[in-house]
Protein backbone atom coordinates (compact mmCIF):
# COMPACT_ATOMS: atom_id res chain seq x y z
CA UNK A 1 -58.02 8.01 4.57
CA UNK A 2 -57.45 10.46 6.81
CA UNK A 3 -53.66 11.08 5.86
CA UNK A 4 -54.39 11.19 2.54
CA UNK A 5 -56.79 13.94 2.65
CA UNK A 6 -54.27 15.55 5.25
CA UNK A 7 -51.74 15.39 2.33
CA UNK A 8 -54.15 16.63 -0.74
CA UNK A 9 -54.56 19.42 1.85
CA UNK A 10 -51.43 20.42 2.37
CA UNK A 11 -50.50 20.21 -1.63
CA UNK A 12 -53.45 22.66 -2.00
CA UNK A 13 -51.62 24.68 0.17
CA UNK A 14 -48.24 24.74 -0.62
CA UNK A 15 -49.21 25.30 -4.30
CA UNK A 16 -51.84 28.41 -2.98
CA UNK A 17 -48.75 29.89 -1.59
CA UNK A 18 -46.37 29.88 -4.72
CA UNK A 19 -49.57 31.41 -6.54
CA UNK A 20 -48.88 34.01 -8.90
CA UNK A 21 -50.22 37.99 -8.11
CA UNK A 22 -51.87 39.41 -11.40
CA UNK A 23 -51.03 42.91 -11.76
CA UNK A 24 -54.28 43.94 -13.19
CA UNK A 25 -56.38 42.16 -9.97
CA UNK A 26 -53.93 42.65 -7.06
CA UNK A 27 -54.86 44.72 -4.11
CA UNK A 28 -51.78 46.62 -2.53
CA UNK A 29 -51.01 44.24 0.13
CA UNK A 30 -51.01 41.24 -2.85
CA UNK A 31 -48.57 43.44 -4.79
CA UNK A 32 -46.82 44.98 -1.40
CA UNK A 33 -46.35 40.79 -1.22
CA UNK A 34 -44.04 40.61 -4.07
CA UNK A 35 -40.13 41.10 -3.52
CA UNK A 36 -39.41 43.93 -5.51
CA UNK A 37 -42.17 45.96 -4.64
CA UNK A 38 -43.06 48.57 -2.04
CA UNK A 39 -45.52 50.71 -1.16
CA UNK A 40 -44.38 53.65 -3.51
CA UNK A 41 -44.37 50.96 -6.72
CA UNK A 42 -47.91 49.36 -5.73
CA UNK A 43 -49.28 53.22 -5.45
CA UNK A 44 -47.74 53.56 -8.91
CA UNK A 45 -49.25 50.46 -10.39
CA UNK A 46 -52.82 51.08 -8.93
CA UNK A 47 -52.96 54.11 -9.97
CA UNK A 48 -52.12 53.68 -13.69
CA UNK A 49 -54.33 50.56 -13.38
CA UNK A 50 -57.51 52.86 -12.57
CA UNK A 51 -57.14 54.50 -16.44
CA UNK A 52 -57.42 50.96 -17.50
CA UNK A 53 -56.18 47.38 -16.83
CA UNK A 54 -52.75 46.52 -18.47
CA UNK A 55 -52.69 44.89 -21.67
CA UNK A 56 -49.21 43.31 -21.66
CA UNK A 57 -45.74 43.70 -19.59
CA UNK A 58 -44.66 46.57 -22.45
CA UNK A 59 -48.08 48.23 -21.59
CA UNK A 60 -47.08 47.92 -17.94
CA UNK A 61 -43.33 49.25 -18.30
CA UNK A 62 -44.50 51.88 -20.96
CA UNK A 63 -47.25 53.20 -17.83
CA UNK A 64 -45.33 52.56 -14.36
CA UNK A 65 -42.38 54.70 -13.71
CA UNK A 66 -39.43 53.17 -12.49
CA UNK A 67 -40.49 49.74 -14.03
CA UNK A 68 -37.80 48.45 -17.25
CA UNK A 69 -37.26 45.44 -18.75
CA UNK A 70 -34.65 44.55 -16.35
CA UNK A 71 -36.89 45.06 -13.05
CA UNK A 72 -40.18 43.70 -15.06
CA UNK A 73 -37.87 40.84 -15.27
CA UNK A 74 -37.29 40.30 -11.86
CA UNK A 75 -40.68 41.21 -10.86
CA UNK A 76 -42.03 38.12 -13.00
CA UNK A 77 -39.56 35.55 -11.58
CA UNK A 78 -40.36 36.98 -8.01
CA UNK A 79 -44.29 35.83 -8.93
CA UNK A 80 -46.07 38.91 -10.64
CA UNK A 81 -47.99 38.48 -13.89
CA UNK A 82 -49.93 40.48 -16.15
CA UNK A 83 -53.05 38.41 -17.62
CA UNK A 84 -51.86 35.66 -16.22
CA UNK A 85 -48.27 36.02 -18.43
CA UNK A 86 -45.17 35.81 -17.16
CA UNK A 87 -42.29 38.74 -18.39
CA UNK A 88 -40.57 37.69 -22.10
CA UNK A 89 -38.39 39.95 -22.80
CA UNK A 90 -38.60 42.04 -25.95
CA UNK A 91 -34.88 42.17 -27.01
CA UNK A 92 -34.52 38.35 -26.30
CA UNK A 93 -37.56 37.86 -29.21
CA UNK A 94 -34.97 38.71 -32.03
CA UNK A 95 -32.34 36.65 -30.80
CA UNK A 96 -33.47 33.66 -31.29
CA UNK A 97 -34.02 33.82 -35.08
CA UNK A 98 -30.72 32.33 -37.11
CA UNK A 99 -29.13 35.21 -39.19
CA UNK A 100 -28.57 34.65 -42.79
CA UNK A 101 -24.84 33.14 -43.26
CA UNK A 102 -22.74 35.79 -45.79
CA UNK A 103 -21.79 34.19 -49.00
CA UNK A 104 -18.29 33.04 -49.59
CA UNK A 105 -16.60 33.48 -52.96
């Protein structure tokens, strides 16, 4: 009994510690947590954050200096979220629709 509740513990844990950090309810050390971000990118997301939360990742790259597709994405895979989304990138949206094949005479 005793090991098993030892065990659901430690699950608990392990999964607490792989949690994701939500942009829009992160303190500075959460976000300072994330690799990819320092104390000059935190200031910059706080700080946009006090106008109002983010909406999406555009709204977030649109407001944060310094913060593109390519770093959102890394950002996202590192553990950061924005309403509990991970980063999709916009240009990959497209891409995945089939083109219409030319006709052949």
């Amino acid at each position: 009994m005793i090991k098993k509740t030892l065990a659901a513990l430690l699950a608990f844990l392990a999964v607490a510690c792989w949690a994701a950090v939500d942009v829009n309810t992160a303190t500075e050390a959460d976000l300072d947590s994330i690799k990819g971000i320092g104390p000059g990118t935190s200031g910059k997301m706080l700080e946009a954050r006090k106008a109002s939360p983010f909406k999406s990742w555009a709204d977030l790259v649109e407001r944060v200096p310094g913060i593109g597709e390519k770093r959102a994405s890394k950002l996202s895979s590192e553990g950061l979220t924005v309403n509990g989304e991970a980063y999709k990138p916009a240009s990959t949206a497209g891409a995945t629709e089939k083109k219409p094949a030319k006709a052949t005479k």
